[in-house]
Protein backbone atom coordinates (compact mmCIF):
# COMPACT_ATOMS: atom_id res chain seq x y z
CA UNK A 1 47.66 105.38 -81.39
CA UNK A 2 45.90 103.56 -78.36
CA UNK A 3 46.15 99.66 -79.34
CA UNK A 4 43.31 97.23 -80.17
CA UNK A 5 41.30 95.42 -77.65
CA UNK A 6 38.48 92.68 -78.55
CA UNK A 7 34.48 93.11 -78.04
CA UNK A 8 33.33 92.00 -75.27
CA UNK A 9 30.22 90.76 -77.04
CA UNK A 10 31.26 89.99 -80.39
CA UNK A 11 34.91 89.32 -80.17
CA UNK A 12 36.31 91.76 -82.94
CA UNK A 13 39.48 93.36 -82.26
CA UNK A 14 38.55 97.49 -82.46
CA UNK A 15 40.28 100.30 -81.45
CA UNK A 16 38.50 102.26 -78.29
CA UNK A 17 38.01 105.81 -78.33
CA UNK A 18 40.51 108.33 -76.33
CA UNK A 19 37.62 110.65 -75.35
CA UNK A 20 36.71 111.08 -71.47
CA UNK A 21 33.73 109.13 -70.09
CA UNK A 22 33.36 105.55 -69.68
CA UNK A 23 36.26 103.41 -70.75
CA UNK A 24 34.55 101.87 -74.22
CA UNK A 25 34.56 97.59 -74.42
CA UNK A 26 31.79 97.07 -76.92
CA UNK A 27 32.51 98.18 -80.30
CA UNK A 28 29.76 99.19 -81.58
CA UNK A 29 25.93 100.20 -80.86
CA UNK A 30 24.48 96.98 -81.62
CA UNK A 31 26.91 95.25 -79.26
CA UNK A 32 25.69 97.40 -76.71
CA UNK A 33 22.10 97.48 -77.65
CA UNK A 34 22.08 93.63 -77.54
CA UNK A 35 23.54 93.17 -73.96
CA UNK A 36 21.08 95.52 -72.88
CA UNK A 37 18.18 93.78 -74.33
CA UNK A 38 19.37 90.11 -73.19
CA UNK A 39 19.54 91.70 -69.26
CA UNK A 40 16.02 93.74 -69.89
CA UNK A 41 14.60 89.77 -70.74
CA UNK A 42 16.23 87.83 -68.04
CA UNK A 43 14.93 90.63 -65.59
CA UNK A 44 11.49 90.79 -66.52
CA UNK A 45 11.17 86.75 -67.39
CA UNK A 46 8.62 85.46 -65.84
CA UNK A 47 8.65 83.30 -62.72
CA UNK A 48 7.83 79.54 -62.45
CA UNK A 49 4.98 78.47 -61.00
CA UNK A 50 4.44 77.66 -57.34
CA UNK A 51 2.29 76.67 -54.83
CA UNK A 52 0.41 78.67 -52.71
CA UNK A 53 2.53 78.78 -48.73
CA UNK A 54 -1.14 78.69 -47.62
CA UNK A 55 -3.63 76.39 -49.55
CA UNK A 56 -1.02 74.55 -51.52
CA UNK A 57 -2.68 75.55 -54.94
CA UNK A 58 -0.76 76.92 -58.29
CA UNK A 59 0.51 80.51 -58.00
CA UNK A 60 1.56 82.46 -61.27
CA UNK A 61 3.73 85.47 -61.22
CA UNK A 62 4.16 86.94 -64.62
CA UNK A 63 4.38 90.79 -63.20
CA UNK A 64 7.73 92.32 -61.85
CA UNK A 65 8.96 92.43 -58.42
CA UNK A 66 9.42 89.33 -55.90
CA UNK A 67 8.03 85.94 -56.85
CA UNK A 68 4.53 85.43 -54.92
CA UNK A 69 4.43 83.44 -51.91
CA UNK A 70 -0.02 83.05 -51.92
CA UNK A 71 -2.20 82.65 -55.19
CA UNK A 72 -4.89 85.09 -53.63
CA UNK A 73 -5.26 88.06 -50.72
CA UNK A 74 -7.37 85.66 -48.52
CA UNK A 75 -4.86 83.30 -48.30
CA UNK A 76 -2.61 85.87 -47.46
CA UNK A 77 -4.27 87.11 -44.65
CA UNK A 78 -5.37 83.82 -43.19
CA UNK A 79 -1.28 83.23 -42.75
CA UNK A 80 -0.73 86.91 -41.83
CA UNK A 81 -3.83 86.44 -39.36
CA UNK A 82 -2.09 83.45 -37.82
CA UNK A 83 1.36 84.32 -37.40
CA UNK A 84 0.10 87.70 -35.38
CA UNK A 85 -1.41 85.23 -32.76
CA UNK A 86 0.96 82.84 -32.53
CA UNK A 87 2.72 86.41 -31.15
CA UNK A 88 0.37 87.21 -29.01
CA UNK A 89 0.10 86.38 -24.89
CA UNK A 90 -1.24 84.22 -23.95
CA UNK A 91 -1.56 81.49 -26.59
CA UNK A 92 -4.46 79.91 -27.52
CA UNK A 93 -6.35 78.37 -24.55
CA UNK A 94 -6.86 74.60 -25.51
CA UNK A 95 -10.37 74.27 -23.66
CA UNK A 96 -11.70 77.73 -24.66
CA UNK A 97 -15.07 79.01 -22.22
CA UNK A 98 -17.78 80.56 -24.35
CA UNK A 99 -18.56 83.74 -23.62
CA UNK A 100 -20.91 86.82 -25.45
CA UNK A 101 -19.84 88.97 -27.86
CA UNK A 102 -18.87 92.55 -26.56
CA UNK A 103 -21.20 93.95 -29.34
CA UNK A 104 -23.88 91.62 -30.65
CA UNK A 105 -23.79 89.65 -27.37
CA UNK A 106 -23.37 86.41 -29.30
CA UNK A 107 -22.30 83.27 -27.68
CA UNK A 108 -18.76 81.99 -29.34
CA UNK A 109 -15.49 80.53 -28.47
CA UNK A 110 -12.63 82.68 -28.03
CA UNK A 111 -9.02 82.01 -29.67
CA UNK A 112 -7.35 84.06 -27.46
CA UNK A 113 -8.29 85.39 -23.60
CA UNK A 114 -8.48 88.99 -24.33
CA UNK A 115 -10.85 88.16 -27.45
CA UNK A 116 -14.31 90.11 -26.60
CA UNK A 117 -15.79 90.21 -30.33
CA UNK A 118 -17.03 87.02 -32.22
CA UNK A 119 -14.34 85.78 -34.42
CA UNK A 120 -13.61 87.02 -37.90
CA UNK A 121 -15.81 85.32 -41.00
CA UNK A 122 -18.56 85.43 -43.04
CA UNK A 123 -21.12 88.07 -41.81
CA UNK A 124 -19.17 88.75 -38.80
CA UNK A 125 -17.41 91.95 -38.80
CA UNK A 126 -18.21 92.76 -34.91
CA UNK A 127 -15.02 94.25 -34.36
CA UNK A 128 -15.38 96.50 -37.11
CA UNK A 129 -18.55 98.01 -35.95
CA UNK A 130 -17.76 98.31 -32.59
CA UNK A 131 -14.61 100.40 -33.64
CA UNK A 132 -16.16 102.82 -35.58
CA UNK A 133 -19.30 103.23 -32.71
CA UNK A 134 -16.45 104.46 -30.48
CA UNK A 135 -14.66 106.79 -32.99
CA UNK A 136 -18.39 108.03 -33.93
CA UNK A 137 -18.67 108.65 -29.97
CA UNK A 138 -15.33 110.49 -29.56
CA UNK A 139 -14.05 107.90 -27.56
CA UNK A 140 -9.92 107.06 -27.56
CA UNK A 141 -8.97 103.98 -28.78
CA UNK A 142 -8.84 101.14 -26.80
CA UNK A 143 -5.68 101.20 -24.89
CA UNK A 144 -3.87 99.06 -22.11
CA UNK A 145 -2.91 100.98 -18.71
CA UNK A 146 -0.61 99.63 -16.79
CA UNK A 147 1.46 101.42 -13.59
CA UNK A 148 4.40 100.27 -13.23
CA UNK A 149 8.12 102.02 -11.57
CA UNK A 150 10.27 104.56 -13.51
CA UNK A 151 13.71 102.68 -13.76
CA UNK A 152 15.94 106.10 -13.34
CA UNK A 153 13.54 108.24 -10.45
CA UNK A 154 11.69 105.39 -8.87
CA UNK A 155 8.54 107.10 -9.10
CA UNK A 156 5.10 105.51 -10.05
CA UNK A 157 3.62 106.59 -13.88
CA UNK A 158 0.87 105.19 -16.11
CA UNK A 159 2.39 102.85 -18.79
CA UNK A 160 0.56 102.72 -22.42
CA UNK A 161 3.27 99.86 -23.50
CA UNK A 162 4.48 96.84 -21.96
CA UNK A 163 8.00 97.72 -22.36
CA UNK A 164 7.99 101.23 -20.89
CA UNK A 165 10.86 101.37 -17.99
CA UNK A 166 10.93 105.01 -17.83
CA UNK A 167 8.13 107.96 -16.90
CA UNK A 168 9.86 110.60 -19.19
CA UNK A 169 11.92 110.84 -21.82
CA UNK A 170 14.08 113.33 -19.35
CA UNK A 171 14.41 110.21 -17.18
CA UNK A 172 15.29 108.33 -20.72
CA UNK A 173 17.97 110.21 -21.22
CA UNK A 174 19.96 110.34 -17.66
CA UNK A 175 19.73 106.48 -17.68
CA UNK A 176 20.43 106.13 -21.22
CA UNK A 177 24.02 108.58 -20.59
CA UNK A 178 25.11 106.69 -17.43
CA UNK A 179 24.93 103.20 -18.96
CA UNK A 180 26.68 104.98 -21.96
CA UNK A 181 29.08 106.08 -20.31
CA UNK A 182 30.04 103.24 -18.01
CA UNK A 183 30.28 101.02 -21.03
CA UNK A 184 33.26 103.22 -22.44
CA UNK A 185 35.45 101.27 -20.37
CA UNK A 186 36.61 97.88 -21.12
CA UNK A 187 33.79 94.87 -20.51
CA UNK A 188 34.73 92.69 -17.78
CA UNK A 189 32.92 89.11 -17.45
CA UNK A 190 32.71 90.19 -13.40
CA UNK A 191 30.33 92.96 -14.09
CA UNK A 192 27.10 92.74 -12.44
CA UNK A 193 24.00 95.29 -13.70
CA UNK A 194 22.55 96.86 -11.02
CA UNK A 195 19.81 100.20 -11.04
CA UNK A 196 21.11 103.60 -9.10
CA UNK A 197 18.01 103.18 -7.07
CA UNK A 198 18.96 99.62 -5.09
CA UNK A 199 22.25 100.96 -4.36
CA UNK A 200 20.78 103.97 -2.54
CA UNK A 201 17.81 101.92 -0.49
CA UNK A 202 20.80 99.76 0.44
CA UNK A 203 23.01 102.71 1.54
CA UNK A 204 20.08 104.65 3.53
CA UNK A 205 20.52 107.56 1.17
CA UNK A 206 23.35 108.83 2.27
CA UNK A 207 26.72 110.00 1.35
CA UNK A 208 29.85 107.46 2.21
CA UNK A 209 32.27 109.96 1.75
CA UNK A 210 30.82 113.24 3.62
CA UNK A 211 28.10 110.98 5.68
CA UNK A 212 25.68 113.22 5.03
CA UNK A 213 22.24 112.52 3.64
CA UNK A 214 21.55 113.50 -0.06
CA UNK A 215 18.18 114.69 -1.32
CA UNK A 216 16.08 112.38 -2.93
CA UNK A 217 14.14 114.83 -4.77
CA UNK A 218 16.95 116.27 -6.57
CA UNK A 219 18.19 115.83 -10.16
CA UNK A 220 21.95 113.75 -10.66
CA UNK A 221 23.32 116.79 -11.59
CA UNK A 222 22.35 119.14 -8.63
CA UNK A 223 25.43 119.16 -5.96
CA UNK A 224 22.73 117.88 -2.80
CA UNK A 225 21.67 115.10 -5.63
CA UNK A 226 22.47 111.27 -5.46
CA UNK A 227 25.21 109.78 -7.94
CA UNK A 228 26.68 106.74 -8.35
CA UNK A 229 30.71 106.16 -7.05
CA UNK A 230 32.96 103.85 -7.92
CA UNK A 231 35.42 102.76 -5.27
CA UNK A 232 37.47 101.92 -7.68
CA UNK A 233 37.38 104.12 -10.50
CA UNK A 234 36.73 102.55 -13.44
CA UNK A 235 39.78 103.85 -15.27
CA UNK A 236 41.97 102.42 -12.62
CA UNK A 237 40.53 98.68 -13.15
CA UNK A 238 37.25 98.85 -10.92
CA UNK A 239 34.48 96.53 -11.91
CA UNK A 240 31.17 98.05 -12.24
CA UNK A 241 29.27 96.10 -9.39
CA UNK A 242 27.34 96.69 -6.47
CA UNK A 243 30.47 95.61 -4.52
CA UNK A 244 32.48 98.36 -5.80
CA UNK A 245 30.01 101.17 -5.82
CA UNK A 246 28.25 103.07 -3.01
CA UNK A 247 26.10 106.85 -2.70
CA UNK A 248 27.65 110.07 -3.08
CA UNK A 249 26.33 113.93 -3.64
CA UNK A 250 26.92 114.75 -6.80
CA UNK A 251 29.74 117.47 -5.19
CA UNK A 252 31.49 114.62 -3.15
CA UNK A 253 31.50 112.77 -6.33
CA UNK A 254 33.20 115.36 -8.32
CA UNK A 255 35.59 116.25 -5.63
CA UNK A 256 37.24 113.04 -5.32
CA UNK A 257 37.20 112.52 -9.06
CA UNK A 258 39.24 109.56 -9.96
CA UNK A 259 40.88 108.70 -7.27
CA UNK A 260 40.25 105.20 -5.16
CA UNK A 261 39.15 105.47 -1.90
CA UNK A 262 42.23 104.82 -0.37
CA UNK A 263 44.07 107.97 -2.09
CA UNK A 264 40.95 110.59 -0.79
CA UNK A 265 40.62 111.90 2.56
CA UNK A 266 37.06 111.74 4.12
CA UNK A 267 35.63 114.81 2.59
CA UNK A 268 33.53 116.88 5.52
């Protein structure tokens, strides 16, 4: 016979039952039905009141869920509003030029310099109207084109973002795999970061172990293409810095593996 244990709610000594499931520490329904009614309360109490992060005025929360932070969706926005251009570059100009609305042709002054609509208030919904004229004309949304220099194949491409570094995601990926890979190793504070593409202007595009030129227009993984060698490998205690790298074909590259330089023969 399994001995007595006491209740966690009530305190009576009872004996708990031998059946599988849960082991039992309540011993009865009522014990359990109470603790379940004193959490259901304390979840759903309600909240104190506060004031408003916005206006400063009273704010009740009697509902579920977090307490609330404004008393009202205006308020709200007005601190959502002003966070999202605090954000934004450039800041607010402190001597603002007036210049005409982009759709009425109103005179106002802007909070920001890329601001072409008249500021959001009463009656003014500029912005809103002059969005739905262009999707009623079929026009794309507005969108800011910038060209700037793949990271991994040097070429030029039209950026939609102002953190794009690469022109495809093919180009994502090779650069993405190298600097994976060269991290495997252990970090060393003399490490320098460096792109492929500086080490092969400074090199003339050429191979330092066959002398050869390599083709520019090739892919990393194409035998005529340019790669990146360590002088000393990696594995061996090389630091990954332009001092210890230099241009290879991709074949050179593989040939001497992981051997330093002094350990290779000049490959012809």
């Amino acid at each position: 016979m399994p001995d007595q244990i006491s209740c966690l709610t009530c305190g009576e000594p009872f004996v708990p039952r031998t059946s599988g499931g849960k082991p039992q520490v309540r011993c009865s329904k009522q014990c359990r039905r109470k603790v379940a009614n004193s959490a259901y309360i304390k979840k759903n109490a309600p909240v104190r009141a506060g004031a408003c992060a916005e206006c400063g005025g009273p704010v009740e929360h009697v509902g579920r869920g977090r307490p609330r932070r404004f008393c009202s969706d205006q308020c709200k926005a007005r601190a959502g509003n002003r966070a999202l251009r605090r954000r934004r570059l450039p800041i607010r100009d402190p001597n603002p030029e007036q210049r005409n609305c982009a759709h009425c042709g109103k005179l106002f002054s802007p909070g920001r310099r890329d601001q072409v609509y008249c500021p959001t208030g009463p009656g003014s919904f500029c912005a809103q109207r002059a969005y739905q004229a262009r999707r009623k004309a079929g026009e794309p949304l507005r969108q800011i084109e910038q060209t700037k220099v793949c990271q991994e194949c040097g070429e030029p491409f039209t950026a939609y973002k102002s953190n794009a570094r690469w022109c495809s995601p093919q180009c994502r990926r090779r650069f993405t795999a190298r600097e994976e890979s060269r991290r495997r190793g252990p970090i060393r504070p003399d490490a320098t970061p460096y792109a492929d593409r500086e080490i092969f202007e400074r090199d003339g595009w050429r191979c330092h172990l066959c002398k050869l030129p390599v083709r520019r227009d090739a892919l990393r993984t194409d035998p005529d293409g340019a790669t990146i060698d360590h002088l000393v490998p990696l594995s061996a205690g090389g630091v990954d810095a332009p001092s210890n790298v230099a241009t290879a074909h991709g074949r050179c590259n593989r040939d001497k593996g992981v051997r330093a330089m002094g350990e290779q023969l000049r490959l012809i």
